[in-house]
PDB file of N, CA and C in Angstrom:
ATOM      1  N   UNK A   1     -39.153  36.971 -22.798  1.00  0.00           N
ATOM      2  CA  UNK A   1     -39.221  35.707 -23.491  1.00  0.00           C
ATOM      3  C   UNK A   1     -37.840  35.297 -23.996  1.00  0.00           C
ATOM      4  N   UNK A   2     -37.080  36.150 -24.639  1.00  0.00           N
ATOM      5  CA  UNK A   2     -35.757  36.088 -25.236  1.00  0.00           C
ATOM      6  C   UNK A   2     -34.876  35.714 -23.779  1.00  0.00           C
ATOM      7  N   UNK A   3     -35.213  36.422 -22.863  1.00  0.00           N
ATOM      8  CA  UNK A   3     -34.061  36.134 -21.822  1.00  0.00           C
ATOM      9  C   UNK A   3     -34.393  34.552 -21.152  1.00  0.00           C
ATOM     10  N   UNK A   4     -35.747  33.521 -21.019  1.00  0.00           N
ATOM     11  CA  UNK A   4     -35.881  32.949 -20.738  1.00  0.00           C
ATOM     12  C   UNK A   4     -34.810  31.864 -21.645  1.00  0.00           C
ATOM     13  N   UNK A   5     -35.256  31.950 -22.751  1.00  0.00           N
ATOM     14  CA  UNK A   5     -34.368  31.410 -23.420  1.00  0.00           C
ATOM     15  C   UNK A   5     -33.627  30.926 -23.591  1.00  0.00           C
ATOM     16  N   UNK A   6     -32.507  32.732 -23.336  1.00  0.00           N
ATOM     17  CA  UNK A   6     -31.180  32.428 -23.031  1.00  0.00           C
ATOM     18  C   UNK A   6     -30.543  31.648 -21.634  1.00  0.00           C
ATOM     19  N   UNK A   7     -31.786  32.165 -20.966  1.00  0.00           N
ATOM     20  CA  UNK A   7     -31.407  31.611 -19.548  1.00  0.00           C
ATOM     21  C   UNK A   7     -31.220  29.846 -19.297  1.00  0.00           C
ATOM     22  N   UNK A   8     -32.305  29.418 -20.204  1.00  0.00           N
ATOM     23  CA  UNK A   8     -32.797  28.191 -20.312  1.00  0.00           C
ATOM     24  C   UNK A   8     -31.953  27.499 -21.255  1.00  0.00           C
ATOM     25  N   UNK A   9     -31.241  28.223 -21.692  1.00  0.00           N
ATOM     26  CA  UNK A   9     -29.910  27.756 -22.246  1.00  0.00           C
ATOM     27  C   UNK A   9     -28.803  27.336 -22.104  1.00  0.00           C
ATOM     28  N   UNK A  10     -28.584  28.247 -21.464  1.00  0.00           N
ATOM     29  CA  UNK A  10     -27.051  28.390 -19.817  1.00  0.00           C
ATOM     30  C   UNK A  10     -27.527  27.082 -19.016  1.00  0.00           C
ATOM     31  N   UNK A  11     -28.609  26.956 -18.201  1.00  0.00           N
ATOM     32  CA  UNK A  11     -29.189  26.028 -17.749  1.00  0.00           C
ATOM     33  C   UNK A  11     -28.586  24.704 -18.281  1.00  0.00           C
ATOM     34  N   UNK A  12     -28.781  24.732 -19.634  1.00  0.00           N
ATOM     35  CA  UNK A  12     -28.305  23.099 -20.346  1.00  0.00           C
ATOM     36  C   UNK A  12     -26.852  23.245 -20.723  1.00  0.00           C
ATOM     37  N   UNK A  13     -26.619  24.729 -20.446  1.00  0.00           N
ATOM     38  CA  UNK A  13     -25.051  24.371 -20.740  1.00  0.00           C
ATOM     39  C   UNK A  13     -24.493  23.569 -19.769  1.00  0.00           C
ATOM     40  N   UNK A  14     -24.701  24.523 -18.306  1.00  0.00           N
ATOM     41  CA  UNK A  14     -24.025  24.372 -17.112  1.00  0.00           C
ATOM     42  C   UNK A  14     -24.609  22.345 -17.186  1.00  0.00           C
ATOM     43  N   UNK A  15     -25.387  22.198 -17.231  1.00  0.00           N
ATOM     44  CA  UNK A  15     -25.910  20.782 -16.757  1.00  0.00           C
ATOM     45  C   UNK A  15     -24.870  20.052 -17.826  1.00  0.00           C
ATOM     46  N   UNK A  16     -25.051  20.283 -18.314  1.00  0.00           N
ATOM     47  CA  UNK A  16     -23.665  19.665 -19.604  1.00  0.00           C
ATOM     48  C   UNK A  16     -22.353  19.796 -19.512  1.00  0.00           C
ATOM     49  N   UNK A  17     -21.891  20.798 -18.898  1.00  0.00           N
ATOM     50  CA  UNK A  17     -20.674  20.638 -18.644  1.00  0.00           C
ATOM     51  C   UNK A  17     -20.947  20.188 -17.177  1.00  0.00           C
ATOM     52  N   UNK A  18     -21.519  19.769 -15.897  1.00  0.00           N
ATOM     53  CA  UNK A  18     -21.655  19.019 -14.981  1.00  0.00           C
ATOM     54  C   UNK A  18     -21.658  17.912 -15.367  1.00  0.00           C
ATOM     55  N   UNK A  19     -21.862  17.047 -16.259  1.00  0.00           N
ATOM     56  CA  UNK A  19     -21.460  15.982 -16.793  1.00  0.00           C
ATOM     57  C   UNK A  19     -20.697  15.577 -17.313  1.00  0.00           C
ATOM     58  N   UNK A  20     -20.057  16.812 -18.126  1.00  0.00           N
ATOM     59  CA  UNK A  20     -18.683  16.054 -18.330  1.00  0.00           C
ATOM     60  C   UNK A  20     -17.531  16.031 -17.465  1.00  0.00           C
ATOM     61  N   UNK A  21     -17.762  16.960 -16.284  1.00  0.00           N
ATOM     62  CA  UNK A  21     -16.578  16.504 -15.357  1.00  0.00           C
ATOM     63  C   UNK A  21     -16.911  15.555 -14.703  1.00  0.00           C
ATOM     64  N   UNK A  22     -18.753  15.156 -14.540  1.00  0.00           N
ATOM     65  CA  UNK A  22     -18.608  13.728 -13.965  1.00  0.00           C
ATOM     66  C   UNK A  22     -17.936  12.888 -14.750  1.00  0.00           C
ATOM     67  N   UNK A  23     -18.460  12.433 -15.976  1.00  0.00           N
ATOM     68  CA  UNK A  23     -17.521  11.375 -16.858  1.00  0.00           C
ATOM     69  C   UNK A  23     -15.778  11.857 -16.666  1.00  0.00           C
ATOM     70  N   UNK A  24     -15.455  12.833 -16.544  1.00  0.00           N
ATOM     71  CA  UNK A  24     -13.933  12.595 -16.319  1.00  0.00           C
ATOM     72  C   UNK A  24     -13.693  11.866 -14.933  1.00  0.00           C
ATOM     73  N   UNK A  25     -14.564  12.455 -13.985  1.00  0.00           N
ATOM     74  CA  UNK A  25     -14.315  12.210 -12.467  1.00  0.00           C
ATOM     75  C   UNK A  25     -14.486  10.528 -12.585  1.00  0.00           C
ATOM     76  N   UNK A  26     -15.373  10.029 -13.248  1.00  0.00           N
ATOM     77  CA  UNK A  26     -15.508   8.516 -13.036  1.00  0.00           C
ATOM     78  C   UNK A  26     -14.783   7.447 -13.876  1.00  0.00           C
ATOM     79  N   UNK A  27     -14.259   8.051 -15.161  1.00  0.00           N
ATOM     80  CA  UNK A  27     -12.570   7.624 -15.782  1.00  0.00           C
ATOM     81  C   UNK A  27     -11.757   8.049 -14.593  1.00  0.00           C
ATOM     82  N   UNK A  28     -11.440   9.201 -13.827  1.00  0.00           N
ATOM     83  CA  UNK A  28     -10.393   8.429 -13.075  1.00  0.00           C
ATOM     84  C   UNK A  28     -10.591   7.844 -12.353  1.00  0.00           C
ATOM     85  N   UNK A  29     -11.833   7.691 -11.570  1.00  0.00           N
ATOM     86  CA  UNK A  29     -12.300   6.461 -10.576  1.00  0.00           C
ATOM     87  C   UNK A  29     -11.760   5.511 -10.922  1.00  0.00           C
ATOM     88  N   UNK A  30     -12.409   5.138 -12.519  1.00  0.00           N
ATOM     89  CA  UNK A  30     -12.092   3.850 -12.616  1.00  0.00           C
ATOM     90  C   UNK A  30     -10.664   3.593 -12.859  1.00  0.00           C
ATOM     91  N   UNK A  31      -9.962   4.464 -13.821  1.00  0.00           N
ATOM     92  CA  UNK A  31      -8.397   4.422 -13.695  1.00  0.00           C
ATOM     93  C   UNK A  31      -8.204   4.003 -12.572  1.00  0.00           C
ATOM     94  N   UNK A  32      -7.974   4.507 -11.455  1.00  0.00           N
ATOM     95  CA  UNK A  32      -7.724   4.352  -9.719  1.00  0.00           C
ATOM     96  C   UNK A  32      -8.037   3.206  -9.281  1.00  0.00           C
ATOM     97  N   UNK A  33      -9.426   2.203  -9.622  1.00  0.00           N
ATOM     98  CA  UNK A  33      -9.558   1.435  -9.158  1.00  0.00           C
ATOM     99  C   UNK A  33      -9.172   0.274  -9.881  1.00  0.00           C
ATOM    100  N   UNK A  34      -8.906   0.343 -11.212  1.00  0.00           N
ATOM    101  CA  UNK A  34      -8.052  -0.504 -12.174  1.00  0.00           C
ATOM    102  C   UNK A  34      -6.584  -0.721 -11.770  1.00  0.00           C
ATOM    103  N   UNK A  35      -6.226   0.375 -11.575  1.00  0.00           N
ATOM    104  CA  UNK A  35      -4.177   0.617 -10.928  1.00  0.00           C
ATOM    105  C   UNK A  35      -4.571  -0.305  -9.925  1.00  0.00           C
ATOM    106  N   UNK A  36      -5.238   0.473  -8.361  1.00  0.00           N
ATOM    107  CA  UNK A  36      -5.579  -0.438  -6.969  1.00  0.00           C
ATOM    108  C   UNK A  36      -5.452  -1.995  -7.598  1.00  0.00           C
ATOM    109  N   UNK A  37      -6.373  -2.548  -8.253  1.00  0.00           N
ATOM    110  CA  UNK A  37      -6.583  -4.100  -8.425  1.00  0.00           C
ATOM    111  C   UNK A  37      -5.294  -4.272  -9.111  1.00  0.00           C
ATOM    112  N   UNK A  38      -5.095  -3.834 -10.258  1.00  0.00           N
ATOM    113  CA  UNK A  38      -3.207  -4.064 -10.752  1.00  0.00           C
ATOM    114  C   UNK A  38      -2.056  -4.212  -9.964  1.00  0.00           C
ATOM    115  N   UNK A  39      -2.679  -3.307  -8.953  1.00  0.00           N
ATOM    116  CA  UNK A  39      -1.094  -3.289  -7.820  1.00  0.00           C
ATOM    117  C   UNK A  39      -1.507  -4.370  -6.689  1.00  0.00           C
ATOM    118  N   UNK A  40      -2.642  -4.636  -6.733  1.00  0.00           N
ATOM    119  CA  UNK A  40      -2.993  -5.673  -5.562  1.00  0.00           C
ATOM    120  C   UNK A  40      -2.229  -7.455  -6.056  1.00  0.00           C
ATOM    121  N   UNK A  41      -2.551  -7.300  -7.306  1.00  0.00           N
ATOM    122  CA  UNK A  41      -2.186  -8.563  -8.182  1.00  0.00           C
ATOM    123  C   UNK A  41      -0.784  -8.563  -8.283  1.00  0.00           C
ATOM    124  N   UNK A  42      -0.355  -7.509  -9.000  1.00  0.00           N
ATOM    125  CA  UNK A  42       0.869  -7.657  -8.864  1.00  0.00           C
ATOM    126  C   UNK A  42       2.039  -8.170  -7.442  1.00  0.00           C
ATOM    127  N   UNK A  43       1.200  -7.324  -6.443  1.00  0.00           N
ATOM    128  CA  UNK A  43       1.969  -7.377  -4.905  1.00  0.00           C
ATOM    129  C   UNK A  43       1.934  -8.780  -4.729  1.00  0.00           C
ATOM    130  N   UNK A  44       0.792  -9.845  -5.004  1.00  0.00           N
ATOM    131  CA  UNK A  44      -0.010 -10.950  -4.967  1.00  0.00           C
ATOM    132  C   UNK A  44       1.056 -12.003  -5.395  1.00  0.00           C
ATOM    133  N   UNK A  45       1.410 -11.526  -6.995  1.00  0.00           N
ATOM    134  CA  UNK A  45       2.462 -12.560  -7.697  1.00  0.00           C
ATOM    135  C   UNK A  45       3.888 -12.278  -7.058  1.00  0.00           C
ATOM    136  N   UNK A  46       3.978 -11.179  -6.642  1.00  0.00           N
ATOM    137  CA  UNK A  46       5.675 -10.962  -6.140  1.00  0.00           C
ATOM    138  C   UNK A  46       5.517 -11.366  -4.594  1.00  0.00           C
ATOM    139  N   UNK A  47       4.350 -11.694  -4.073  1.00  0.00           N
ATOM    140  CA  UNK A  47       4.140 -12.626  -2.746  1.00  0.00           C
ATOM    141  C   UNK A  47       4.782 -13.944  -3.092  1.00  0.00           C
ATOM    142  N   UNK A  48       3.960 -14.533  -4.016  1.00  0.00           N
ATOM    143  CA  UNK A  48       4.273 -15.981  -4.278  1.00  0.00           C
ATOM    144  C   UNK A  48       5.180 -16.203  -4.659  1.00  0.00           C
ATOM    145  N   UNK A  49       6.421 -15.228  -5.678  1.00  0.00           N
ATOM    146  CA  UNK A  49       7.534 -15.638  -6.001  1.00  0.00           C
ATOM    147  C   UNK A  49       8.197 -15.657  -4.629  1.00  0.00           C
ATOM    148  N   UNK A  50       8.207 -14.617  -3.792  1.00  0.00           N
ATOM    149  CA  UNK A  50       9.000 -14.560  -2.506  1.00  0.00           C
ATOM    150  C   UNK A  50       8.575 -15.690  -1.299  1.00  0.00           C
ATOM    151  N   UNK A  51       7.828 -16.778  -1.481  1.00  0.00           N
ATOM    152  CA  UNK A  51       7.506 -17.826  -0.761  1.00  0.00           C
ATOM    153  C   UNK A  51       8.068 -18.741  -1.484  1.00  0.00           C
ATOM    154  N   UNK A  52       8.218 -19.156  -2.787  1.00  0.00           N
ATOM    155  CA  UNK A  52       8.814 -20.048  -3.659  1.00  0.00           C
ATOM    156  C   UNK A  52      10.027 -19.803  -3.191  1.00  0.00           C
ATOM    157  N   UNK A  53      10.613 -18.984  -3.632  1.00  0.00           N
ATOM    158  CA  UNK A  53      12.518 -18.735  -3.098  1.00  0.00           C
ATOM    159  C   UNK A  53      12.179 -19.236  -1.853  1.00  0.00           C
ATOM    160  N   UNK A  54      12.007 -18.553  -0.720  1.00  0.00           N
ATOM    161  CA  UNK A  54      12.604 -18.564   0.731  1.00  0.00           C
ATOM    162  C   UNK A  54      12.277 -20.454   1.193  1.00  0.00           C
ATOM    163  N   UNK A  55      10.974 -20.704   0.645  1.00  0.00           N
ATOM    164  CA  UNK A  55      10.290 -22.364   0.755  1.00  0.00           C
ATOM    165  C   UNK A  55      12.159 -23.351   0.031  1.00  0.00           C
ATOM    166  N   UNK A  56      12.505 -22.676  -1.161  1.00  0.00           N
ATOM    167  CA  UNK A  56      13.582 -23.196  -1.689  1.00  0.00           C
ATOM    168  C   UNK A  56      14.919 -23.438  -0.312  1.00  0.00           C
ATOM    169  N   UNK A  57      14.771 -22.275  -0.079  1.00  0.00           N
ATOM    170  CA  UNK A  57      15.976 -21.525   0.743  1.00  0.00           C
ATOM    171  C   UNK A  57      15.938 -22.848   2.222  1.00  0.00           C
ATOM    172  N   UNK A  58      15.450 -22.429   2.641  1.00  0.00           N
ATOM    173  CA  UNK A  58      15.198 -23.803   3.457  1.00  0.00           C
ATOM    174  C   UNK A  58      14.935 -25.143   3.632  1.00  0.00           C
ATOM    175  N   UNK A  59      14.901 -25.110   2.280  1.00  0.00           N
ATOM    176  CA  UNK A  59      14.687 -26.906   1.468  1.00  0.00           C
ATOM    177  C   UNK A  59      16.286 -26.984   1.609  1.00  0.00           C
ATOM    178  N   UNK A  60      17.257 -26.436   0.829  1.00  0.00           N
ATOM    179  CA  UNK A  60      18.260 -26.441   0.127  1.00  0.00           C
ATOM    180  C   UNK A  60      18.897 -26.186   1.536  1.00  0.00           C
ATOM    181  N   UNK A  61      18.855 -25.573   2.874  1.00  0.00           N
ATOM    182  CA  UNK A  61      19.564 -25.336   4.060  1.00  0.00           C
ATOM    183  C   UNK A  61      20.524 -24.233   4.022  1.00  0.00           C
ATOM    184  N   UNK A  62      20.148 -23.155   2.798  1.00  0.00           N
ATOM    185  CA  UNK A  62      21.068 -21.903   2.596  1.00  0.00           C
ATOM    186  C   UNK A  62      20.773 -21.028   4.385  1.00  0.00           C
ATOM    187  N   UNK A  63      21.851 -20.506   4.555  1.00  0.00           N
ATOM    188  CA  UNK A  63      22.250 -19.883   5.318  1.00  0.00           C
ATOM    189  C   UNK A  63      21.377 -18.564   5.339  1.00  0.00           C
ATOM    190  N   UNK A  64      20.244 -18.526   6.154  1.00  0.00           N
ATOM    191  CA  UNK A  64      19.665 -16.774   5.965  1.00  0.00           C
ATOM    192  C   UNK A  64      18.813 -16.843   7.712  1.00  0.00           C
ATOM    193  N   UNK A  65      18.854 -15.530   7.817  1.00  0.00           N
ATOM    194  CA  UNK A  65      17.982 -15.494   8.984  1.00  0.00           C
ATOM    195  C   UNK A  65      16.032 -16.029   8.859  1.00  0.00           C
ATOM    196  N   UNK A  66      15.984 -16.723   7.681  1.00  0.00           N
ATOM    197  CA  UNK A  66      14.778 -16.808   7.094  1.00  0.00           C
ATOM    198  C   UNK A  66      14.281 -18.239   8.020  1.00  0.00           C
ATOM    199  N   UNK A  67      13.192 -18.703   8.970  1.00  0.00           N
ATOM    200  CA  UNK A  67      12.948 -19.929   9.795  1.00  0.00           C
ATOM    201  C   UNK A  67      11.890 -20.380   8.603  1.00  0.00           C
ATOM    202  N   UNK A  68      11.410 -21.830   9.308  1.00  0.00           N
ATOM    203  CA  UNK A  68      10.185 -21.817   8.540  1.00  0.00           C
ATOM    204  C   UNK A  68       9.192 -21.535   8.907  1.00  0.00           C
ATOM    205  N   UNK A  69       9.148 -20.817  10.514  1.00  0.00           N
ATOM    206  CA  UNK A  69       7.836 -20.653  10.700  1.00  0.00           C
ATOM    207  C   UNK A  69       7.822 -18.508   9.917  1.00  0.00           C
ATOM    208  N   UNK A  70       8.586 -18.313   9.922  1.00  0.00           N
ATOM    209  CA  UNK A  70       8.692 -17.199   8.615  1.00  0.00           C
ATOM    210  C   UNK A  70       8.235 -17.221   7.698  1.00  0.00           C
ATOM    211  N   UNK A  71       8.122 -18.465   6.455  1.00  0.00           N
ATOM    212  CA  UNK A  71       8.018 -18.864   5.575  1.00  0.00           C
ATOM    213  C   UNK A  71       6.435 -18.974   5.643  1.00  0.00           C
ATOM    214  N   UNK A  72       6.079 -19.829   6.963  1.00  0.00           N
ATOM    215  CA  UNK A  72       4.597 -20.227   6.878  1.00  0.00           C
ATOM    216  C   UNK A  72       3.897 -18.720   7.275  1.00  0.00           C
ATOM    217  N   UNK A  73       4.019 -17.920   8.136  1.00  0.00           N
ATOM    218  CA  UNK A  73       3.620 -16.467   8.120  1.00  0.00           C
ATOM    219  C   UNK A  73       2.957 -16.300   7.131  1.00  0.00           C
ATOM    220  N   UNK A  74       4.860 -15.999   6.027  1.00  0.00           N
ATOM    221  CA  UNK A  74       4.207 -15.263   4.678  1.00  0.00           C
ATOM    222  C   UNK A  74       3.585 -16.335   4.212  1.00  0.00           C
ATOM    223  N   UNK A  75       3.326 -17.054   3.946  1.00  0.00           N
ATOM    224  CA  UNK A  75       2.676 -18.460   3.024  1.00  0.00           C
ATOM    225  C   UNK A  75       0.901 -17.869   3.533  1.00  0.00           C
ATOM    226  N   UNK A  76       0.373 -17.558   5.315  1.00  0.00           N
ATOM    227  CA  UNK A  76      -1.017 -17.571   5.075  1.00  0.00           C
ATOM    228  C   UNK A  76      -1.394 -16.358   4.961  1.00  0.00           C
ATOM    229  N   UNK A  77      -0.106 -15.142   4.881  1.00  0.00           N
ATOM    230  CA  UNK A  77      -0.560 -13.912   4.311  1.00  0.00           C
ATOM    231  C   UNK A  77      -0.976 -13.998   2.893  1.00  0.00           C
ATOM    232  N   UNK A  78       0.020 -14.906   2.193  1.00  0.00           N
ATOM    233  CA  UNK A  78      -0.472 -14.327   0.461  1.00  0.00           C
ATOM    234  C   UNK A  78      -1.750 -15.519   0.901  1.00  0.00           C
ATOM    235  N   UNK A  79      -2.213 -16.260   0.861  1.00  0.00           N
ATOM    236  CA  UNK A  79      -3.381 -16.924   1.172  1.00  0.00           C
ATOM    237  C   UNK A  79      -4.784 -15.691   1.216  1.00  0.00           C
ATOM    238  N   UNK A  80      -4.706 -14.725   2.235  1.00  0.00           N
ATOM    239  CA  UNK A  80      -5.682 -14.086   3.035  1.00  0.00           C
ATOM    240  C   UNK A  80      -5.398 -13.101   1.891  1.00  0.00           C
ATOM    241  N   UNK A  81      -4.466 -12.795   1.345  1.00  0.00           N
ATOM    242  CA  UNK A  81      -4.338 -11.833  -0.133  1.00  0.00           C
ATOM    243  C   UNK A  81      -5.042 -12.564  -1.333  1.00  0.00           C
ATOM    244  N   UNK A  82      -4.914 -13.669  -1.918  1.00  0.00           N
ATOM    245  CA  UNK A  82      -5.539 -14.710  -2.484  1.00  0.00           C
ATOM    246  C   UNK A  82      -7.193 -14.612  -2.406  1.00  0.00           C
ATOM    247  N   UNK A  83      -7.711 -14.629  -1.035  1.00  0.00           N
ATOM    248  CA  UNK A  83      -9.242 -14.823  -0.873  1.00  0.00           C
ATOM    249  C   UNK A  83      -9.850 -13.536  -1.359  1.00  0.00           C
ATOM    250  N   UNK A  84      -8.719 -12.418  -0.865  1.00  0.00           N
ATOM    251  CA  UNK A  84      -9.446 -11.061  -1.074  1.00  0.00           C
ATOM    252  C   UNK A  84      -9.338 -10.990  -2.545  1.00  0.00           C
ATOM    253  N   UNK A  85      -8.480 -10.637  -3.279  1.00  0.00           N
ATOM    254  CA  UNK A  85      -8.647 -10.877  -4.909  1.00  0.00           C
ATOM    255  C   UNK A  85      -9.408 -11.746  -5.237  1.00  0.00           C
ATOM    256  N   UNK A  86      -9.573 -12.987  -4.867  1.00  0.00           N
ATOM    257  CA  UNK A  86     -10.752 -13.479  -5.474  1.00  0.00           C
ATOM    258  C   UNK A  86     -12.357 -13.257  -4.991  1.00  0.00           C
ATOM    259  N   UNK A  87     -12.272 -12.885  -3.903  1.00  0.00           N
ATOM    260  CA  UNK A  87     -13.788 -12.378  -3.459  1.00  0.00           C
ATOM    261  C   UNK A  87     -14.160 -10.844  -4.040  1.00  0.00           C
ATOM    262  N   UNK A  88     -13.170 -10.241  -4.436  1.00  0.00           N
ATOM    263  CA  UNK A  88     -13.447  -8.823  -4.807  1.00  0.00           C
ATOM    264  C   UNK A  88     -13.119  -9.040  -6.555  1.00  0.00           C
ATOM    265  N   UNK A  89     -13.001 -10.411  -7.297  1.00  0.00           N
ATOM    266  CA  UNK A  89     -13.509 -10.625  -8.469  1.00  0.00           C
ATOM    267  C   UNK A  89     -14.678 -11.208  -8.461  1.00  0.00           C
ATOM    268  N   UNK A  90     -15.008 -11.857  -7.557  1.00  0.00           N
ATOM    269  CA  UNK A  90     -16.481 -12.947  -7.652  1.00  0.00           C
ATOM    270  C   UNK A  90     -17.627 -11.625  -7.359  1.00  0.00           C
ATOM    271  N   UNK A  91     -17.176 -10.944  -6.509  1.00  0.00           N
ATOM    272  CA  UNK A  91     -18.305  -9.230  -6.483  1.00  0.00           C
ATOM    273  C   UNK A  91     -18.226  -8.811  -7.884  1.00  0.00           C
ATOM    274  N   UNK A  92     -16.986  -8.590  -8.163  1.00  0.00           N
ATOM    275  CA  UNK A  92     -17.345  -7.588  -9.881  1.00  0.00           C
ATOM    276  C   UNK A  92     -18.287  -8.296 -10.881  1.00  0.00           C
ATOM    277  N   UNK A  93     -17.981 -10.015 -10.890  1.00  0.00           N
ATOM    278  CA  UNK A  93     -18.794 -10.600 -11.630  1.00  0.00           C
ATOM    279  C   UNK A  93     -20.014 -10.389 -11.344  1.00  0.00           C
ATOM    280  N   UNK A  94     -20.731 -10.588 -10.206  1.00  0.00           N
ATOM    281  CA  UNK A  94     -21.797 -10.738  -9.715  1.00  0.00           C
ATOM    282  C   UNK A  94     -22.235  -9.354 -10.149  1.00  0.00           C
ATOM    283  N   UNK A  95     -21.598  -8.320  -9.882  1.00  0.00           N
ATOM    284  CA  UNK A  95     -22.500  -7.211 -10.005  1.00  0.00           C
ATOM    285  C   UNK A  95     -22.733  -6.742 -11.554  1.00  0.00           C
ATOM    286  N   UNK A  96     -21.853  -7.271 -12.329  1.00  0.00           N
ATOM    287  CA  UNK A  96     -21.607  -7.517 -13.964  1.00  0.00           C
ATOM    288  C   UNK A  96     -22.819  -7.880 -14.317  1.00  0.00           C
ATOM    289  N   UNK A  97     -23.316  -9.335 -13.993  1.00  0.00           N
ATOM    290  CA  UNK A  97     -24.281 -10.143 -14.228  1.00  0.00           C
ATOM    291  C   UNK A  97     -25.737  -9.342 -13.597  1.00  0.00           C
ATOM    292  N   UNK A  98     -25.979  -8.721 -12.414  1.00  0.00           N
ATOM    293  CA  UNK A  98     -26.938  -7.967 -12.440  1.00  0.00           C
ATOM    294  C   UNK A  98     -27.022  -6.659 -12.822  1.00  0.00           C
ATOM    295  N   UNK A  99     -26.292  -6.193 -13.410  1.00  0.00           N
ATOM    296  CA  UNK A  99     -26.742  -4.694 -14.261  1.00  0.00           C
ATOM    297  C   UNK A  99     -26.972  -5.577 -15.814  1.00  0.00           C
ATOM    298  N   UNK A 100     -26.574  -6.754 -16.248  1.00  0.00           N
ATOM    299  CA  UNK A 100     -26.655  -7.446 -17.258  1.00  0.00           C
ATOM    300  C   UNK A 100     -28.151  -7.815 -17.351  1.00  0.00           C
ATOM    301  N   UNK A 101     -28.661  -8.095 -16.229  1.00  0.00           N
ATOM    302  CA  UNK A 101     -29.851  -8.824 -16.204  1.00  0.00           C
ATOM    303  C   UNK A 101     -30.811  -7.878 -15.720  1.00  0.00           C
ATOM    304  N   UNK A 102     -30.779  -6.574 -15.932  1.00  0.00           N
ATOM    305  CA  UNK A 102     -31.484  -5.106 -15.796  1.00  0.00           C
ATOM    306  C   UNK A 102     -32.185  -5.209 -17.015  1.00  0.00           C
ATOM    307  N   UNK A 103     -33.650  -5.063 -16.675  1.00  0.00           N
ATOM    308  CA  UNK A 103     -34.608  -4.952 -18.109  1.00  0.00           C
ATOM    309  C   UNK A 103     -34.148  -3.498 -18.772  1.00  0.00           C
ATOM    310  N   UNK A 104     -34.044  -3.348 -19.607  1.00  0.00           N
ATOM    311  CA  UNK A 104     -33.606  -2.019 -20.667  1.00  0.00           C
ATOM    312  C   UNK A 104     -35.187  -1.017 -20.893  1.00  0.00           C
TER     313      UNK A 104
END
C-alpha cells in the first residue's frame, strides 16, 4: 500500500516535470516564432527602404549598375513579402478570434 503510494507519487512527479519542459519547449517556440516574424518585418522595412533609394537613384540619373527593370524586380519581391506578412497576420487574428470564441 505504502509503495503504491510512493509509486503514485513519482507518477505525478514525472508528469509534472513533463510539463514543465513542455512549457519551456513552447516559450521557445514561441520566442522562435516571435524573432522569425521580427526578422521577416524587419527584412520587409529594409526592402522598402532599399526600393526608395535605388527608385531615387534613377529618378536623379546617379551613375550605378542599378536599371529600372532591377528596381521593378525588387519592387514585386517586397510586394509578394508584403502579402505574406499580411496573410500570416490575418491567420493569427483569425485563429485569435476562434480560440476567443471557444465556450469555456
Amino acid at each position: 500500500m505504502f509503495t503504491d503510494t510512493i509509486q503514485s507519487s513519482l507518477n505525478i512527479l514525472n508528469s509534472l516535470g513533463t510539463l514543465m519542459d513542455l512549457n519551456e519547449a513552447k516559450d521557445k517556440i514561441s520566442q522562435q516564432f516571435v524573432d522569425h516574424i521580427k526578422n521577416a518585418w524587419d527584412s520587409l522595412n529594409f526592402n522598402q527602404k532599399e526600393i526608395d533609394n535605388q527608385s531615387k537613384n534613377i529618378e536623379l540619373n546617379k551613375d550605378q549598375p542599378m536599371t529600372l527593370n532591377d528596381v521593378l524586380i525588387n519592387f514585386q519581391k517586397n510586394l509578394i513579402s508584403t502579402d505574406a506578412i499580411i496573410q500570416v497576420r490575418d491567420k493569427l487574428i483569425s485563429s485569435y478570434q476562434d480560440i476567443m470564441n471557444l465556450p469555456v
